[in-house]
PDB file of N, CA and C in Angstrom:
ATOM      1  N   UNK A   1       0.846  -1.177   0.000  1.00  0.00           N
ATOM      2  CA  UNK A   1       0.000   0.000   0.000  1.00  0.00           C
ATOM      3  C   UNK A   1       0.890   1.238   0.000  1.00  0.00           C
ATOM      4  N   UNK A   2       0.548   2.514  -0.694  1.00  0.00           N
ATOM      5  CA  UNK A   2       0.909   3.104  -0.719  1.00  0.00           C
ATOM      6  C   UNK A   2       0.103   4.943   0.058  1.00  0.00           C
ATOM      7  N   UNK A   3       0.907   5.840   0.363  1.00  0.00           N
ATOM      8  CA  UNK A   3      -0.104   6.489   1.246  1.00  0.00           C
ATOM      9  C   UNK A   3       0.786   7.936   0.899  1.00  0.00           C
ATOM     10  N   UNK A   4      -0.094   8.863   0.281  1.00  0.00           N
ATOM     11  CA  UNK A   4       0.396  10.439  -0.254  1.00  0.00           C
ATOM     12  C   UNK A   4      -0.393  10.802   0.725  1.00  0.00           C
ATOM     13  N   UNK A   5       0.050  12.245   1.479  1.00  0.00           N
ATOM     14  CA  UNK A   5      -0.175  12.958   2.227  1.00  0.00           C
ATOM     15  C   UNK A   5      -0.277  14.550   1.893  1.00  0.00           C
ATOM     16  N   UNK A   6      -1.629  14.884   1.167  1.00  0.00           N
ATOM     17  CA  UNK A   6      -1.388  15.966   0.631  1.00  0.00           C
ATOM     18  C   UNK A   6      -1.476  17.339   1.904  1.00  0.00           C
ATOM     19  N   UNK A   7      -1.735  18.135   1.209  1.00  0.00           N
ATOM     20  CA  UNK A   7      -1.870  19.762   2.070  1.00  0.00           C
ATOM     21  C   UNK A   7      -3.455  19.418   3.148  1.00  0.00           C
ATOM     22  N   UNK A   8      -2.881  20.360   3.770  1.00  0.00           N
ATOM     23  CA  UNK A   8      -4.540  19.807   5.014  1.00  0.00           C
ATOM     24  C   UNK A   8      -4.672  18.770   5.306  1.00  0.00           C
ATOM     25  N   UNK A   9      -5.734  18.092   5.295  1.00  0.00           N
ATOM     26  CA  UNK A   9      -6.530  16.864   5.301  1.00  0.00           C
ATOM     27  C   UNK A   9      -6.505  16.053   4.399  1.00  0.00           C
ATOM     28  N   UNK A  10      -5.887  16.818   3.180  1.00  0.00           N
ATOM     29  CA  UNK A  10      -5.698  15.510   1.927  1.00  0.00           C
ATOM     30  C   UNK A  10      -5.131  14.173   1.750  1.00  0.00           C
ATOM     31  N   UNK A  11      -5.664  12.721   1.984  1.00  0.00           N
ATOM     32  CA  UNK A  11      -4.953  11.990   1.649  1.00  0.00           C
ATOM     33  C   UNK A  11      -5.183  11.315   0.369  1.00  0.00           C
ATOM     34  N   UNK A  12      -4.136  10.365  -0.235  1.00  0.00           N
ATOM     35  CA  UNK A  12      -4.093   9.285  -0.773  1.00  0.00           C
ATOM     36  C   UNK A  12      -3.672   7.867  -0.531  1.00  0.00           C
ATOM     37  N   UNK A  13      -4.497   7.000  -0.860  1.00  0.00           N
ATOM     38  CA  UNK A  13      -3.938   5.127  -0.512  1.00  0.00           C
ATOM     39  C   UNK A  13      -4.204   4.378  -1.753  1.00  0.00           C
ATOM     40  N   UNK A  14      -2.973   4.258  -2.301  1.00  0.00           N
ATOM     41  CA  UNK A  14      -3.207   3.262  -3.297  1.00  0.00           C
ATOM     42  C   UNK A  14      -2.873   1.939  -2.858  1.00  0.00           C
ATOM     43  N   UNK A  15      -3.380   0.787  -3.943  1.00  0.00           N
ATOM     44  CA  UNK A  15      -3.140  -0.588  -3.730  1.00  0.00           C
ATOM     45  C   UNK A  15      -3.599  -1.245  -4.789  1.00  0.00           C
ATOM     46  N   UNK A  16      -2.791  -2.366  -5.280  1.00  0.00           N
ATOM     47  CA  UNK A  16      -3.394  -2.777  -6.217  1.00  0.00           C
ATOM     48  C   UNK A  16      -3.905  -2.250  -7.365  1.00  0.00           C
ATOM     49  N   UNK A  17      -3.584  -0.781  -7.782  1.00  0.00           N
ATOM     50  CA  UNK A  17      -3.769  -0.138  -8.907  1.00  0.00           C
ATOM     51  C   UNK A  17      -4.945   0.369  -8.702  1.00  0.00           C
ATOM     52  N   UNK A  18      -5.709   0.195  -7.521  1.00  0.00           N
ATOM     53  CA  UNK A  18      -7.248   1.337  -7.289  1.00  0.00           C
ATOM     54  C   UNK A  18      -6.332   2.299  -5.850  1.00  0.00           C
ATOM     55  N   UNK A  19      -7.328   3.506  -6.303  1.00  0.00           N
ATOM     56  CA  UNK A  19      -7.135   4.638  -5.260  1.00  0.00           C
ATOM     57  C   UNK A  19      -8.669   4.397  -4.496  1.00  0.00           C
ATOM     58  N   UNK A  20      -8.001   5.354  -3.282  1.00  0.00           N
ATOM     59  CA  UNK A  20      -8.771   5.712  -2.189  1.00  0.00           C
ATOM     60  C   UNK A  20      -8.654   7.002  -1.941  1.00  0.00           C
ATOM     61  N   UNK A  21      -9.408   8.645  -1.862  1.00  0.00           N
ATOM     62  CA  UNK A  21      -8.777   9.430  -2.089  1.00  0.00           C
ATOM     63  C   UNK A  21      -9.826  10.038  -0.369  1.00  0.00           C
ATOM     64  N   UNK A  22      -8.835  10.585   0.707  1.00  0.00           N
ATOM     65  CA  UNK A  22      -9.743  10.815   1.803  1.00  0.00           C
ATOM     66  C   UNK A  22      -9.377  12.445   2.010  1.00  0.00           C
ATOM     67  N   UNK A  23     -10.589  13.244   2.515  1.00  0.00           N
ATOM     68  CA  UNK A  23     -10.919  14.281   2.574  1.00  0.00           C
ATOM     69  C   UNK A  23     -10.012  15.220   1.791  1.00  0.00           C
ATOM     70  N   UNK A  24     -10.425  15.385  -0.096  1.00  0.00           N
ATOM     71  CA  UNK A  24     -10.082  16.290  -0.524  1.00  0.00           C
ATOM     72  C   UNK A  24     -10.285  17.944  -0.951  1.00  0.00           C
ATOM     73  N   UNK A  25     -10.409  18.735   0.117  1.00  0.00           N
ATOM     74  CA  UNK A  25     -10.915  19.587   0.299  1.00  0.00           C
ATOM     75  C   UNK A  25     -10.179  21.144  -0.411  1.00  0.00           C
ATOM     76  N   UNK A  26     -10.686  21.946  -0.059  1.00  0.00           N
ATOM     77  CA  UNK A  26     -10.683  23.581  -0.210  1.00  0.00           C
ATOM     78  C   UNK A  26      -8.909  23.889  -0.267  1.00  0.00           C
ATOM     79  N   UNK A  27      -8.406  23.071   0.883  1.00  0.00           N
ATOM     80  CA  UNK A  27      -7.092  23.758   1.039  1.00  0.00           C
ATOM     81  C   UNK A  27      -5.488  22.585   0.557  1.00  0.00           C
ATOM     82  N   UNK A  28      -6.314  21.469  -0.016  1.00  0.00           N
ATOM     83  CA  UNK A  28      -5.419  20.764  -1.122  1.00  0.00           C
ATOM     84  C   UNK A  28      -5.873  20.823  -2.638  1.00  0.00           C
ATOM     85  N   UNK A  29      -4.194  20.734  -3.124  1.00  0.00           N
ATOM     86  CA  UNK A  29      -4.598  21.252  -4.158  1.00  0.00           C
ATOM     87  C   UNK A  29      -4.898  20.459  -5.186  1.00  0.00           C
ATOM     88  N   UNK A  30      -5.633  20.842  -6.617  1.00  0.00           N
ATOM     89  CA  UNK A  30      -6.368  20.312  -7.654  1.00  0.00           C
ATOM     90  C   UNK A  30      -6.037  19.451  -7.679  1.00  0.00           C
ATOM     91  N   UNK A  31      -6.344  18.088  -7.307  1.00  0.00           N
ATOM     92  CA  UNK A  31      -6.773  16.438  -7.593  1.00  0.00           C
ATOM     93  C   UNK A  31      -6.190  16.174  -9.279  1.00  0.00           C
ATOM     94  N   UNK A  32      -5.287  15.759 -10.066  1.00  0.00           N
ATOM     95  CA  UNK A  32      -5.156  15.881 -11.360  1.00  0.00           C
ATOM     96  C   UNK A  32      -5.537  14.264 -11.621  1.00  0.00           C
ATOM     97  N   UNK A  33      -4.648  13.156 -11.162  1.00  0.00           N
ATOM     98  CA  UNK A  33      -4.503  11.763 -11.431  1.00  0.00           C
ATOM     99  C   UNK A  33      -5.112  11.078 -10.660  1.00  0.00           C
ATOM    100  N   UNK A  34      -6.439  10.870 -11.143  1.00  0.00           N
ATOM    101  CA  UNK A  34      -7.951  10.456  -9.891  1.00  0.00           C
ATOM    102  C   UNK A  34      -8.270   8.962 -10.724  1.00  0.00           C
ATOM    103  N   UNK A  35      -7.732   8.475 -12.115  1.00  0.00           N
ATOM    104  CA  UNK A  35      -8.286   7.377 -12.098  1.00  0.00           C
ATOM    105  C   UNK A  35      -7.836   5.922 -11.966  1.00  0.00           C
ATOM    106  N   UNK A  36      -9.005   5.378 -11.547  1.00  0.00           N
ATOM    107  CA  UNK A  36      -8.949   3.963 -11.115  1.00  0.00           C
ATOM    108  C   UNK A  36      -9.368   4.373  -9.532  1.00  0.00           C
ATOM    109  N   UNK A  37     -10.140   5.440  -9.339  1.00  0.00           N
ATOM    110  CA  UNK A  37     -10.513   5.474  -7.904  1.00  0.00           C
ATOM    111  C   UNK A  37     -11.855   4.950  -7.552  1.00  0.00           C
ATOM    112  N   UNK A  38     -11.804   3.962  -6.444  1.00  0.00           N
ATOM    113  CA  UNK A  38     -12.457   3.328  -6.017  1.00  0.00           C
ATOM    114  C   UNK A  38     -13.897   4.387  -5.474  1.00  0.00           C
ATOM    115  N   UNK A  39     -13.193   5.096  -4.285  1.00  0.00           N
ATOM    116  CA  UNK A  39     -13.738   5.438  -2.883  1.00  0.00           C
ATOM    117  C   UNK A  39     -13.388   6.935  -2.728  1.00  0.00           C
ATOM    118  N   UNK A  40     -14.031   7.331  -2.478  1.00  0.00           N
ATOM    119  CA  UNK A  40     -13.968   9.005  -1.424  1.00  0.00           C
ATOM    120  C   UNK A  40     -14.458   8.952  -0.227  1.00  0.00           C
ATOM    121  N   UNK A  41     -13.504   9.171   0.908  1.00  0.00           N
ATOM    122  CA  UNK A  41     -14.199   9.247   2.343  1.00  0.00           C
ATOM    123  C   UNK A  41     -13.814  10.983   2.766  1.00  0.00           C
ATOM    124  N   UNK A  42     -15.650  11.511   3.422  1.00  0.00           N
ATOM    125  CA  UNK A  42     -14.605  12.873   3.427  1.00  0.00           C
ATOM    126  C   UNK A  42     -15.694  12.761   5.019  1.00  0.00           C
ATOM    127  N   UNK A  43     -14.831  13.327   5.650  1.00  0.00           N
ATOM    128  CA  UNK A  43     -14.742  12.577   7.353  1.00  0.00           C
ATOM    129  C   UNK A  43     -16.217  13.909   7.604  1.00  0.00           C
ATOM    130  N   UNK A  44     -16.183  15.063   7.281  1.00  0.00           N
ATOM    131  CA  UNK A  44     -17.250  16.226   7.942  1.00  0.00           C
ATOM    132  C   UNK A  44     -17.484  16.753   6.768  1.00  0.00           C
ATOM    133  N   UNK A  45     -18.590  18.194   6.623  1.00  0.00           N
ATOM    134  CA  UNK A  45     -18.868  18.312   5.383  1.00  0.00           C
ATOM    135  C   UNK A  45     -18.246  19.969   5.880  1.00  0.00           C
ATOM    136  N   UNK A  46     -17.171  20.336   6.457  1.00  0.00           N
ATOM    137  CA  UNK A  46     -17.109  21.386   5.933  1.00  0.00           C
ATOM    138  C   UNK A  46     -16.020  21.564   5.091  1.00  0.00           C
ATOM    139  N   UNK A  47     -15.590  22.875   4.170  1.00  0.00           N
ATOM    140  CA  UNK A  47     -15.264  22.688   2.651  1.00  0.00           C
ATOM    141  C   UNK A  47     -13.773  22.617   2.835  1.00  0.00           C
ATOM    142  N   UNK A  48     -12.911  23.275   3.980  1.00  0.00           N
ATOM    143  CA  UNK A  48     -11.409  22.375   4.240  1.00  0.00           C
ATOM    144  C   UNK A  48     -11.788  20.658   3.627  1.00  0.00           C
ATOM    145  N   UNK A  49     -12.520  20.031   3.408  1.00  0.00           N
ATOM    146  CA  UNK A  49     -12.497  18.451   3.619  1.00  0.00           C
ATOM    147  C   UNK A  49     -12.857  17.836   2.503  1.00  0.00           C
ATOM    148  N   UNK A  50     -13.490  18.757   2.070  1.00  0.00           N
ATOM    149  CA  UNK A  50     -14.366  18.789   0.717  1.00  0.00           C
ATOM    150  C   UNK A  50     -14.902  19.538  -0.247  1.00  0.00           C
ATOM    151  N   UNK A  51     -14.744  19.806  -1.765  1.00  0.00           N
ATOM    152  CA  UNK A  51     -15.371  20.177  -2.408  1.00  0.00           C
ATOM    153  C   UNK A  51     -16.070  20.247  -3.717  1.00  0.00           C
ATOM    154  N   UNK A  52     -16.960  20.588  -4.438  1.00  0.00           N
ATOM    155  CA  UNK A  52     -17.882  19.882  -5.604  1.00  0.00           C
ATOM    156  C   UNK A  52     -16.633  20.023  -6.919  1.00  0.00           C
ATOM    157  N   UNK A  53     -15.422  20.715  -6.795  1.00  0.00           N
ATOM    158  CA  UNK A  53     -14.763  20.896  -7.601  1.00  0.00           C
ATOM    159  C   UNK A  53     -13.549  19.515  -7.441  1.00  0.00           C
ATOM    160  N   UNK A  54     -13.383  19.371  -6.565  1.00  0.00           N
ATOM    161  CA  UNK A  54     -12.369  18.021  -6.260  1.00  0.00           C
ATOM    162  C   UNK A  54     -12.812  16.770  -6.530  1.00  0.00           C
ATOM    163  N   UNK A  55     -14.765  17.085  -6.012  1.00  0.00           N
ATOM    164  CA  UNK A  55     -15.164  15.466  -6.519  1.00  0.00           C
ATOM    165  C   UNK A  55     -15.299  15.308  -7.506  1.00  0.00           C
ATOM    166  N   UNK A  56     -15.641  16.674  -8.462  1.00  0.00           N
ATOM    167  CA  UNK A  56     -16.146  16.126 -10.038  1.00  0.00           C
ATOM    168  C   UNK A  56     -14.898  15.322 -10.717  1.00  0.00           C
ATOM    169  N   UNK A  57     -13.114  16.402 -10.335  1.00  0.00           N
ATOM    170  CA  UNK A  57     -12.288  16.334 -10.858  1.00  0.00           C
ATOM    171  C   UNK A  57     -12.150  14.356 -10.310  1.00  0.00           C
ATOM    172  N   UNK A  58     -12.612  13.597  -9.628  1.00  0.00           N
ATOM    173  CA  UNK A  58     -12.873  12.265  -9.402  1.00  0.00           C
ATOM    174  C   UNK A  58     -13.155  11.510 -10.248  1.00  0.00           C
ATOM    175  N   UNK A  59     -14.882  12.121 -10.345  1.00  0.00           N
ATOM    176  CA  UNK A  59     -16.104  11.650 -11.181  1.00  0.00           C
ATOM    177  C   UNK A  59     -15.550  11.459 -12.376  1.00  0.00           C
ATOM    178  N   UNK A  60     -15.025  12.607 -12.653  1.00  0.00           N
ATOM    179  CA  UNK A  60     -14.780  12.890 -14.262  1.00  0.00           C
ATOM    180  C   UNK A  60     -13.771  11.764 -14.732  1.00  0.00           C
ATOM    181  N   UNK A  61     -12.613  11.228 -14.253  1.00  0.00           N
ATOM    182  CA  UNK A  61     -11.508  10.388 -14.240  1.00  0.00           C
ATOM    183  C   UNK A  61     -11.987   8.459 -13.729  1.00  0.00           C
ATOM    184  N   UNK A  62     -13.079   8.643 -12.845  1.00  0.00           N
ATOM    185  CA  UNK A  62     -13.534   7.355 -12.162  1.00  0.00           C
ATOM    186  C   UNK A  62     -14.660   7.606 -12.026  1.00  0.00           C
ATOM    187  N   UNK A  63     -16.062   7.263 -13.051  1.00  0.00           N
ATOM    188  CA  UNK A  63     -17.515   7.799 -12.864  1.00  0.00           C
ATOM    189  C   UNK A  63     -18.148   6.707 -11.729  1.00  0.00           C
ATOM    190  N   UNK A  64     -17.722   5.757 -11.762  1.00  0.00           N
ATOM    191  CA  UNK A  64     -18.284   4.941 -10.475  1.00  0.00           C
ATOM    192  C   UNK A  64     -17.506   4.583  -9.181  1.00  0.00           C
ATOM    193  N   UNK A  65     -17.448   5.781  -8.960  1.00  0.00           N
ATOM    194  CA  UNK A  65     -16.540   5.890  -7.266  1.00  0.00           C
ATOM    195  C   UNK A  65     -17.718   6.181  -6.791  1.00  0.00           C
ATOM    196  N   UNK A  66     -16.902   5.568  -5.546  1.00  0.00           N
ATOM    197  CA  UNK A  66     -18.253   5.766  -4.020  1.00  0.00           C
ATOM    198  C   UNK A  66     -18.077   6.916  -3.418  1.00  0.00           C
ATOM    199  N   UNK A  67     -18.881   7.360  -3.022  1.00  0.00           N
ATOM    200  CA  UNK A  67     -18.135   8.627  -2.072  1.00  0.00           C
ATOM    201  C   UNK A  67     -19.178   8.620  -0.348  1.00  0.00           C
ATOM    202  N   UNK A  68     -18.528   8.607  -0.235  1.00  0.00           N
ATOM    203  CA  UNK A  68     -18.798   7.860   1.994  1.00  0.00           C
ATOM    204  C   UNK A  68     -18.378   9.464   2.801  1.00  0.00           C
ATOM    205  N   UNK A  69     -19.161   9.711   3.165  1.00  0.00           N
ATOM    206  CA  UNK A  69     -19.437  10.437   4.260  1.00  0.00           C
ATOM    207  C   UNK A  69     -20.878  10.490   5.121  1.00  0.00           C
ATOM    208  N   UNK A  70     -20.766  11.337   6.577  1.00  0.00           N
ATOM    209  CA  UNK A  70     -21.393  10.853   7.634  1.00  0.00           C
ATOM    210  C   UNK A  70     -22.929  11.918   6.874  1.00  0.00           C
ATOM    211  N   UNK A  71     -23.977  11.934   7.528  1.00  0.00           N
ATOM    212  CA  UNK A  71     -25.448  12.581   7.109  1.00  0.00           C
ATOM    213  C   UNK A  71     -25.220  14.112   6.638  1.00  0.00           C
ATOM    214  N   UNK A  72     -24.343  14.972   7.579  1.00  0.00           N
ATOM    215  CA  UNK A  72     -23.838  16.480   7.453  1.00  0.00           C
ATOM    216  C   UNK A  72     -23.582  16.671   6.409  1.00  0.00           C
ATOM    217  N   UNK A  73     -22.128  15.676   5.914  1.00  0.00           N
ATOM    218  CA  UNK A  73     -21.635  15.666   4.241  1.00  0.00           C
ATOM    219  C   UNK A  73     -22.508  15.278   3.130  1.00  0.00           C
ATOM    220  N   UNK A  74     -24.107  14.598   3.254  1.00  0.00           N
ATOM    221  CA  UNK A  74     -25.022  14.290   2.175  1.00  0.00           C
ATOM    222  C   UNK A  74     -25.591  15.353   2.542  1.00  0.00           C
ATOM    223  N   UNK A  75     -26.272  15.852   3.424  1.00  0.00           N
ATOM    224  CA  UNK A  75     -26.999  17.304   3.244  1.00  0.00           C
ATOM    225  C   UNK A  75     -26.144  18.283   2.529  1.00  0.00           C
ATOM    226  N   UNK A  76     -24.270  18.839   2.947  1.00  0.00           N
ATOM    227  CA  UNK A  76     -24.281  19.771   1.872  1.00  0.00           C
ATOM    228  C   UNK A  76     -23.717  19.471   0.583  1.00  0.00           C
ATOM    229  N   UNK A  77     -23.515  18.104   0.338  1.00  0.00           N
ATOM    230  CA  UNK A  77     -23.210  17.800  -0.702  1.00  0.00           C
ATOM    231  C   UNK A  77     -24.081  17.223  -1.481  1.00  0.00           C
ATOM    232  N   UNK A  78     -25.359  17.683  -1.996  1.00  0.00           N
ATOM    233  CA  UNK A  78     -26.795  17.028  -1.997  1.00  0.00           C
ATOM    234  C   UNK A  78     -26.725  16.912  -3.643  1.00  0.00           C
ATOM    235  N   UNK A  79     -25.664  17.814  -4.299  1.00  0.00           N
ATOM    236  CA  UNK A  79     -25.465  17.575  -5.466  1.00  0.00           C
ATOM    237  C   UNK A  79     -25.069  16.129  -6.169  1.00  0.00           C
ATOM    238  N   UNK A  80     -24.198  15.349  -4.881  1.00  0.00           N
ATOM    239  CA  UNK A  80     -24.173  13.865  -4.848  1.00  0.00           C
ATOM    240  C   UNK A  80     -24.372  13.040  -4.332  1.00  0.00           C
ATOM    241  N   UNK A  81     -24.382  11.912  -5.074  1.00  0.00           N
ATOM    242  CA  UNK A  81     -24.582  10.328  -4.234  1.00  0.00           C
ATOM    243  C   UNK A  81     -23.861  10.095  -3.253  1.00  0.00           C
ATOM    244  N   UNK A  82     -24.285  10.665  -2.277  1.00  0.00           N
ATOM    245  CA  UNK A  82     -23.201  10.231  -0.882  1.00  0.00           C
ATOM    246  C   UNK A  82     -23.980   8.780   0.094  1.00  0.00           C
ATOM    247  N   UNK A  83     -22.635   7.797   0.021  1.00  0.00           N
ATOM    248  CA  UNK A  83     -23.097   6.836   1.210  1.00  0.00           C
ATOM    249  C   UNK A  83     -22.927   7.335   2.248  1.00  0.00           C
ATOM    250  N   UNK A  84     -24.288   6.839   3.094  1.00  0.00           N
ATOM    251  CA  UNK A  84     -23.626   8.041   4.549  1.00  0.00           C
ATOM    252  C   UNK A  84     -23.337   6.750   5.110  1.00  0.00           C
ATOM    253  N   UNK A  85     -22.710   7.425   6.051  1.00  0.00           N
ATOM    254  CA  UNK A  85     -21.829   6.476   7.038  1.00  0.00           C
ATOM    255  C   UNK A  85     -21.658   6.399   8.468  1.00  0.00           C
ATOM    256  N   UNK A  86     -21.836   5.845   9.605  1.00  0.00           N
ATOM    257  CA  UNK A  86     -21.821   6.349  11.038  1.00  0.00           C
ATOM    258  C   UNK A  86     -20.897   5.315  11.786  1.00  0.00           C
ATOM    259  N   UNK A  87     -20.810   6.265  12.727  1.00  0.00           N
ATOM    260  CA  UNK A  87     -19.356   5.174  13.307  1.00  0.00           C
ATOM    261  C   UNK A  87     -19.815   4.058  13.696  1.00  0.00           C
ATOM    262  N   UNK A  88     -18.916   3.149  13.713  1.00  0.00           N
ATOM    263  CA  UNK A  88     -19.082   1.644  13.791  1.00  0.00           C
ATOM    264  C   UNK A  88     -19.333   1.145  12.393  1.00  0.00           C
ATOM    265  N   UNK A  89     -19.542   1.585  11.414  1.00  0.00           N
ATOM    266  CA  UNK A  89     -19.506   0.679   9.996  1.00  0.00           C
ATOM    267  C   UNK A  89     -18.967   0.536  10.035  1.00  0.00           C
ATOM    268  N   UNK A  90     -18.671  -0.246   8.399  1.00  0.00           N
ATOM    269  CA  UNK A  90     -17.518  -0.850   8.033  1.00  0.00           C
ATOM    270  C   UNK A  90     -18.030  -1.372   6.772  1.00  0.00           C
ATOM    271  N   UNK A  91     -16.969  -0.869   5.611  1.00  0.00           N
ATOM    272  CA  UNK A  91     -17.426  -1.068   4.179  1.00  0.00           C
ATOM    273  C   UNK A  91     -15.987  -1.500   3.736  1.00  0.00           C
ATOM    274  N   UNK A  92     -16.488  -2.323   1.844  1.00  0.00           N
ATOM    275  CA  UNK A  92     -15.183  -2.421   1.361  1.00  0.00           C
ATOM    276  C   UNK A  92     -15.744  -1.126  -0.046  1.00  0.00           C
ATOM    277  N   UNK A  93     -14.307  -0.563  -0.134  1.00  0.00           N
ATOM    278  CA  UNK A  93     -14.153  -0.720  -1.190  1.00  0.00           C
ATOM    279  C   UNK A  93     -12.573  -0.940  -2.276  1.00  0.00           C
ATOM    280  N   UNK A  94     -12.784  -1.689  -3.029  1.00  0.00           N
ATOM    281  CA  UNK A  94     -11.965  -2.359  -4.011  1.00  0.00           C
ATOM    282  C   UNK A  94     -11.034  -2.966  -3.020  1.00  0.00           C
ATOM    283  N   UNK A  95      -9.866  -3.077  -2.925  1.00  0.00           N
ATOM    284  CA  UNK A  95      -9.101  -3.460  -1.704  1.00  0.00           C
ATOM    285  C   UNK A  95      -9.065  -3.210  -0.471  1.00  0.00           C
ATOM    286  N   UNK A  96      -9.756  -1.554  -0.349  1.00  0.00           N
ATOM    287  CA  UNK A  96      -9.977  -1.257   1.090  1.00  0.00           C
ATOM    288  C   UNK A  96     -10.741  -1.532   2.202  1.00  0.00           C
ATOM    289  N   UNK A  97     -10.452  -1.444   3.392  1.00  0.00           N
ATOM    290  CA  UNK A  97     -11.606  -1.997   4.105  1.00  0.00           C
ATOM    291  C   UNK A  97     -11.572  -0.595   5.055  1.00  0.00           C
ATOM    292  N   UNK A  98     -12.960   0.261   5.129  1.00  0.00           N
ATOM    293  CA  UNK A  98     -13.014   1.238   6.063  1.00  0.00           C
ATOM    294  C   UNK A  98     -14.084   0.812   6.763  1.00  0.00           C
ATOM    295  N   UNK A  99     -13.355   1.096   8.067  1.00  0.00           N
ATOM    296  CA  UNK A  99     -14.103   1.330   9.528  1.00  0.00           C
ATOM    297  C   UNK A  99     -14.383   2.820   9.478  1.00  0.00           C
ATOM    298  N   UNK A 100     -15.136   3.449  10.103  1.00  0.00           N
ATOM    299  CA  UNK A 100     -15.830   4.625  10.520  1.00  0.00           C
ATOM    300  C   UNK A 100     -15.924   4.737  11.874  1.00  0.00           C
ATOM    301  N   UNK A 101     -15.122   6.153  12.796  1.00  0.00           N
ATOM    302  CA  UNK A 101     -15.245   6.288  13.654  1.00  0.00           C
ATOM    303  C   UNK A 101     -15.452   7.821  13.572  1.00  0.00           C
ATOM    304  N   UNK A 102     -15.732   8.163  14.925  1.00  0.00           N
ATOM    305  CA  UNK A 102     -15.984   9.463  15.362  1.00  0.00           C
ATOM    306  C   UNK A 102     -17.353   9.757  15.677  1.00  0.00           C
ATOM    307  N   UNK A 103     -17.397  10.796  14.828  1.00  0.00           N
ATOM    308  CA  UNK A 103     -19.181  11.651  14.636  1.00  0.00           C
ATOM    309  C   UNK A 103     -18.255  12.933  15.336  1.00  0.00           C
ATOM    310  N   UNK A 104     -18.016  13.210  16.307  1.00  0.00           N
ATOM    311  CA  UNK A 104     -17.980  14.857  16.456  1.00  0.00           C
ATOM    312  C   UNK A 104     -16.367  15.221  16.000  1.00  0.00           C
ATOM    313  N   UNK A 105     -16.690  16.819  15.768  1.00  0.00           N
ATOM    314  CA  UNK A 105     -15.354  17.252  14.994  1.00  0.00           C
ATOM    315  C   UNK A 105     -14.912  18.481  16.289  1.00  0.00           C
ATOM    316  N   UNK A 106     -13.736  17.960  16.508  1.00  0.00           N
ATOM    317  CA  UNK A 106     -13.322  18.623  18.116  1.00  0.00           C
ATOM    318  C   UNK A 106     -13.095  20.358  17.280  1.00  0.00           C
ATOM    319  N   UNK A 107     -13.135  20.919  18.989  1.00  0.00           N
ATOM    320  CA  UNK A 107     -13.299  22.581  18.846  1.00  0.00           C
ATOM    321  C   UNK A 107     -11.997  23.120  18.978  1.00  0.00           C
ATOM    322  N   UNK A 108     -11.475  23.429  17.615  1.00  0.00           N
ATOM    323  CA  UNK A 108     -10.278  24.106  17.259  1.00  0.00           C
ATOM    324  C   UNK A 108     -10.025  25.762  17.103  1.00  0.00           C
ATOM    325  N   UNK A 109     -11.340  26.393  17.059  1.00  0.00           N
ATOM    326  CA  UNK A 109     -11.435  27.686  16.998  1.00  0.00           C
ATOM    327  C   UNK A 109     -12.650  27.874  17.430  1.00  0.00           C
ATOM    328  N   UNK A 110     -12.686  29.191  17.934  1.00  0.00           N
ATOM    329  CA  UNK A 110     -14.050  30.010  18.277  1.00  0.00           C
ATOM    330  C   UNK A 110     -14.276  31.166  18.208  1.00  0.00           C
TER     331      UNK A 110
END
């Protein structure tokens, strides 16, 4: 497995020639080499984590990726098919196996 660590919250996990691409948001930059991607997990829906410009740049490269986030991230991302997700799942996709933990996003500013 392999694991890129972009700006912010951006990651990547490859394996086996499918990607996994987790919270690609506002403050990493443009997504270019998205195909063969399985999965999108974007952990909260605010736009550091995520945005409609990162997923298309996905879509557009891998039209049948999943994209997994918790109820917050399908309300503002209503433009897509989001699996929602709550802690304690546990899904595959392509080689990956994600568990889901959390639900709250700790208080870093006020």
């Amino acid at each position: 497995m392999r694991l890129t660590k972009f700006e912010h919250a951006g990651l990547l996990l490859e394996q086996d020639g499918q990607k996994l691409f987790v919270d690609p948001g506002s403050f990493t930059s443009p997504l270019t080499d998205t195909a063969n991607a399985v999965a999108v997990v974007i952990t909260h829906e605010h736009p550091d984590h995520w945005t409609p410009e990162q997923l298309n740049r996905v879509r557009d490269l891998s039209p049948e990726v999943t994209i997994y986030g918790p109820e917050g991230v399908a309300a503002a991302a209503s433009d897509f098919d989001i699996t929602v997700v709550h802690p304690g799942d546990t899904m595959d996709a392509g080689p990956f196996t994600l568990r889901f933990f959390g639900g709250k996003h700790a208080v870093i500013h006020e």
